[in-house]
C-alpha atoms as a PDB file:
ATOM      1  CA  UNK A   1      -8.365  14.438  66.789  1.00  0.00           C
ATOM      2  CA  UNK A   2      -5.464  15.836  64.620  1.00  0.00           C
ATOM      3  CA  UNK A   3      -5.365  15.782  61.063  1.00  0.00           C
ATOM      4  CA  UNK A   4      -2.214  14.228  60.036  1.00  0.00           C
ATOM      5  CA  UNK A   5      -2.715  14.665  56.184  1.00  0.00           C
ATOM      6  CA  UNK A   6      -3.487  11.147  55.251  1.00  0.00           C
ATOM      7  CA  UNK A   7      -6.005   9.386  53.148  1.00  0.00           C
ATOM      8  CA  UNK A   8      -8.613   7.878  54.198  1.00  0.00           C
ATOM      9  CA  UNK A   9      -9.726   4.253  53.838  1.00  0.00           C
ATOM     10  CA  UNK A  10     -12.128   5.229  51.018  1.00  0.00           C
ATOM     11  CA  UNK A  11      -9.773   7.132  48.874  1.00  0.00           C
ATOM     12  CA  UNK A  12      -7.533   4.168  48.983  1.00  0.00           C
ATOM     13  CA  UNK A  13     -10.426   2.061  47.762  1.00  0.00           C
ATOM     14  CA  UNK A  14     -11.494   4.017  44.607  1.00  0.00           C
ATOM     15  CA  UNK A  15      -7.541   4.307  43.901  1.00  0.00           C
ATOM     16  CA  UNK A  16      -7.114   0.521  43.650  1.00  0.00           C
ATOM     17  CA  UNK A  17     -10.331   0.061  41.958  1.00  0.00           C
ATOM     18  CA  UNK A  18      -9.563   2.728  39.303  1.00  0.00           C
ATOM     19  CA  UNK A  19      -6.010   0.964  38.562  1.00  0.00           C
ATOM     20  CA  UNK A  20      -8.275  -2.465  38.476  1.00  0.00           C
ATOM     21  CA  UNK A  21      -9.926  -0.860  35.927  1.00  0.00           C
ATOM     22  CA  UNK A  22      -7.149   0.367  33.890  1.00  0.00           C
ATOM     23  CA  UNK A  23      -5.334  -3.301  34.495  1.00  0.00           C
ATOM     24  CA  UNK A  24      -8.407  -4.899  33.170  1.00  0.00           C
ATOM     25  CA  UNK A  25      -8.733  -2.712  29.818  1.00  0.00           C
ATOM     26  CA  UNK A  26      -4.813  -3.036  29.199  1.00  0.00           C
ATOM     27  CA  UNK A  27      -4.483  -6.647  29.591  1.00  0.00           C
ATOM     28  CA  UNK A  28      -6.239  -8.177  26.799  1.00  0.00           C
ATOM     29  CA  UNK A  29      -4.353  -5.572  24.440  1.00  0.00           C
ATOM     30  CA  UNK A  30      -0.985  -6.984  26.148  1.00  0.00           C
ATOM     31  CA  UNK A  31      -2.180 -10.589  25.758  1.00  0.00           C
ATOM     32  CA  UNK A  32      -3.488 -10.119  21.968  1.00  0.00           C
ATOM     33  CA  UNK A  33       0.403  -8.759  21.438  1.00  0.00           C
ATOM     34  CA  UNK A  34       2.182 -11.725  22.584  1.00  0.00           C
ATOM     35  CA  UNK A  35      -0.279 -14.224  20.801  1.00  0.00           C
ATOM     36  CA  UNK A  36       0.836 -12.039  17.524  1.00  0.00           C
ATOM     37  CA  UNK A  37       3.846 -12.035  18.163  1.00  0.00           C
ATOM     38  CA  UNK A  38       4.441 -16.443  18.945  1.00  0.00           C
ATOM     39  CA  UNK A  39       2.579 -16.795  15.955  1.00  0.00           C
ATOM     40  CA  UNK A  40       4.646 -14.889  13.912  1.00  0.00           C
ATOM     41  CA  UNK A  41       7.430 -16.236  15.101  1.00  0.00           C
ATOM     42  CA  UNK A  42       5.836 -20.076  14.112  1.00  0.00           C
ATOM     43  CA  UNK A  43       5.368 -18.294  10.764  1.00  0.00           C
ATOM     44  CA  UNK A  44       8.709 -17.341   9.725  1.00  0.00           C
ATOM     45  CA  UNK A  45       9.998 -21.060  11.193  1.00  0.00           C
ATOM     46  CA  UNK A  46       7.500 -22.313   8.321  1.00  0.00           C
ATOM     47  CA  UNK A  47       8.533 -20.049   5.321  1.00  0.00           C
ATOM     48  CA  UNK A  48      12.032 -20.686   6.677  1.00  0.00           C
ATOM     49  CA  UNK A  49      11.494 -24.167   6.470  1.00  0.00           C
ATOM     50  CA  UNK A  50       9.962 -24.576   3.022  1.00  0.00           C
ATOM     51  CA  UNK A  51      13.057 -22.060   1.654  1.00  0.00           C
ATOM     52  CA  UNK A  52      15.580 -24.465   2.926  1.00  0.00           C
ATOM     53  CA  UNK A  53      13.752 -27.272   1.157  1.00  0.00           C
ATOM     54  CA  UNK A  54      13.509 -25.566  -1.945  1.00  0.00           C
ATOM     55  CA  UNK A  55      17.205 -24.651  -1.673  1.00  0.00           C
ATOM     56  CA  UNK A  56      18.324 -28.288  -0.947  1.00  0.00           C
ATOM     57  CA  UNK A  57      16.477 -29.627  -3.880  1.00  0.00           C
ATOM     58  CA  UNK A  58      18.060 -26.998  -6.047  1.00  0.00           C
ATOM     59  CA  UNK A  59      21.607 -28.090  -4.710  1.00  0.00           C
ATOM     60  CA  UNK A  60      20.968 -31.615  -5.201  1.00  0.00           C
ATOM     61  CA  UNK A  61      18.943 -31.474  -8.326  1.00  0.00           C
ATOM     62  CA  UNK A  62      19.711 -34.027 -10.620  1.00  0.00           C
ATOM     63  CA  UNK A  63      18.614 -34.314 -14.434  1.00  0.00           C
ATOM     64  CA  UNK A  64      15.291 -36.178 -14.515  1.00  0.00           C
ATOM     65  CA  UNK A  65      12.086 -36.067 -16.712  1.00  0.00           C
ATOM     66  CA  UNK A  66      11.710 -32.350 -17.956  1.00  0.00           C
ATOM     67  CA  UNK A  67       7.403 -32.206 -17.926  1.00  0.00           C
ATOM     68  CA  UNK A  68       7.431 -28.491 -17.580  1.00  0.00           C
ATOM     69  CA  UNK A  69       8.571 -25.979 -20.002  1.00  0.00           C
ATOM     70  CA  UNK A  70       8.573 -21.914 -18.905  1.00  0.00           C
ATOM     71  CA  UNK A  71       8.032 -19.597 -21.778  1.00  0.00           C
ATOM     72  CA  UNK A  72       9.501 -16.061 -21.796  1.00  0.00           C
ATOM     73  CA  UNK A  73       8.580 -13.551 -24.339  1.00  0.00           C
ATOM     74  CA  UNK A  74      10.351 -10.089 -25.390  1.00  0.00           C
ATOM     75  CA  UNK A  75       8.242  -8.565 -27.750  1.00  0.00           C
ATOM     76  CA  UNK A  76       8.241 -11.054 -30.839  1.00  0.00           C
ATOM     77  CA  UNK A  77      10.854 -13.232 -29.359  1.00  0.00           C
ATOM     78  CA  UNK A  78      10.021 -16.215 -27.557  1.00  0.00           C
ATOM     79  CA  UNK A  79      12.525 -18.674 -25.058  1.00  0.00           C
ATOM     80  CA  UNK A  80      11.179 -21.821 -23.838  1.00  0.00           C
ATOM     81  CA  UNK A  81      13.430 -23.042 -20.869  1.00  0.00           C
ATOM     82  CA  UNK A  82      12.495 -26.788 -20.117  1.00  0.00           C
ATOM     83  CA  UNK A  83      12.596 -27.733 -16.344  1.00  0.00           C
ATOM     84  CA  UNK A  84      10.052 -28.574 -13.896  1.00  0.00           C
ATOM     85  CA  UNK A  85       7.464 -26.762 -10.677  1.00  0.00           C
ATOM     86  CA  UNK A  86       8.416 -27.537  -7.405  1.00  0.00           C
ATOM     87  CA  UNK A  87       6.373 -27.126  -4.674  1.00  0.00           C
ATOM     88  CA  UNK A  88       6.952 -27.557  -1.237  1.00  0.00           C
ATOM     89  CA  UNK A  89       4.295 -26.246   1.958  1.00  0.00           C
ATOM     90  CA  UNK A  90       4.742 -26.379   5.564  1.00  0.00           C
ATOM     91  CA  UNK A  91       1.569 -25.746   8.201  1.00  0.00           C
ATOM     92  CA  UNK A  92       2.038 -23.705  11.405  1.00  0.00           C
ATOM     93  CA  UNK A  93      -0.149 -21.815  13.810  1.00  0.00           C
ATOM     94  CA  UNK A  94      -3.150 -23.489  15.768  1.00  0.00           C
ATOM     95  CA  UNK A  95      -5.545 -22.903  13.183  1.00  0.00           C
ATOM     96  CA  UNK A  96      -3.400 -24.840  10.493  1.00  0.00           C
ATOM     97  CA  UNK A  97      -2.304 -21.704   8.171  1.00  0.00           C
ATOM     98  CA  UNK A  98      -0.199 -22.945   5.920  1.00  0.00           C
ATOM     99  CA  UNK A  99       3.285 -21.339   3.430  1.00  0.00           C
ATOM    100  CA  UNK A 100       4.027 -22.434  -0.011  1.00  0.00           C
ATOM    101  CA  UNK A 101       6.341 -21.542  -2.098  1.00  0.00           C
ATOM    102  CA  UNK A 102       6.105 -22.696  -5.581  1.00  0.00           C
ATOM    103  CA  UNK A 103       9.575 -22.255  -7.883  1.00  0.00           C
ATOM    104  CA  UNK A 104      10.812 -23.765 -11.497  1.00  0.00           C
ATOM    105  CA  UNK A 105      13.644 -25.075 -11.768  1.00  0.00           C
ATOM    106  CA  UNK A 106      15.216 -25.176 -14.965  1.00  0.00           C
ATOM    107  CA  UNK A 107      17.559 -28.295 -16.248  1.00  0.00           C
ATOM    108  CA  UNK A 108      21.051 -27.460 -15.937  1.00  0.00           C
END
């Protein structure tokens, strides 16, 4: 018989289990990624979501019952700004994570 320089059935074999083997250690790494990556997308929708909330209710505030006061103070000085705490939280993810913001906002 001649030798026509190819490989043989066995070489072939431990080729494609070798790349099996490299496919099989790469792909949970890949998978892990793209979870990370959808949920971090769900979790800047959420944060985006409670910022436009806060955002409308500071455009449409209107003057109600002040029941929270914030109190600044520079060295001896003190200001007292009367408002009130809003606080507004969205849930995302599969495991229920949840954003909050929390923000005073004064009286106008």
């Amino acid at each position: 018989m001649k030798n026509t320089g190819g490989f043989s059935v066995a070489e072939i074999l431990v080729c494609l289990m070798l790349i099996g083997l490299i496919v099989i250690m790469v792909l949970p790494s890949i998978t892990y990624g793209f979870i990370q990556l959808n949920e971090s997308g769900e979790r800047t929708k959420a944060v985006y979501t409670v910022r436009q909330a806060v955002e409308n209710e500071l455009a449409n505030a209107t003057p109600g019952p002040t029941s929270d006061t914030l109190r600044i103070t520079f060295n001896r000085d003190t200001i007292a700004v009367k408002g009130r705490i809003m606080e507004t939280e969205a849930t995302f993810g599969t495991k229920g994570d949840r954003t909050r913001i929390r923000v005073f906002i004064p009286n106008k």
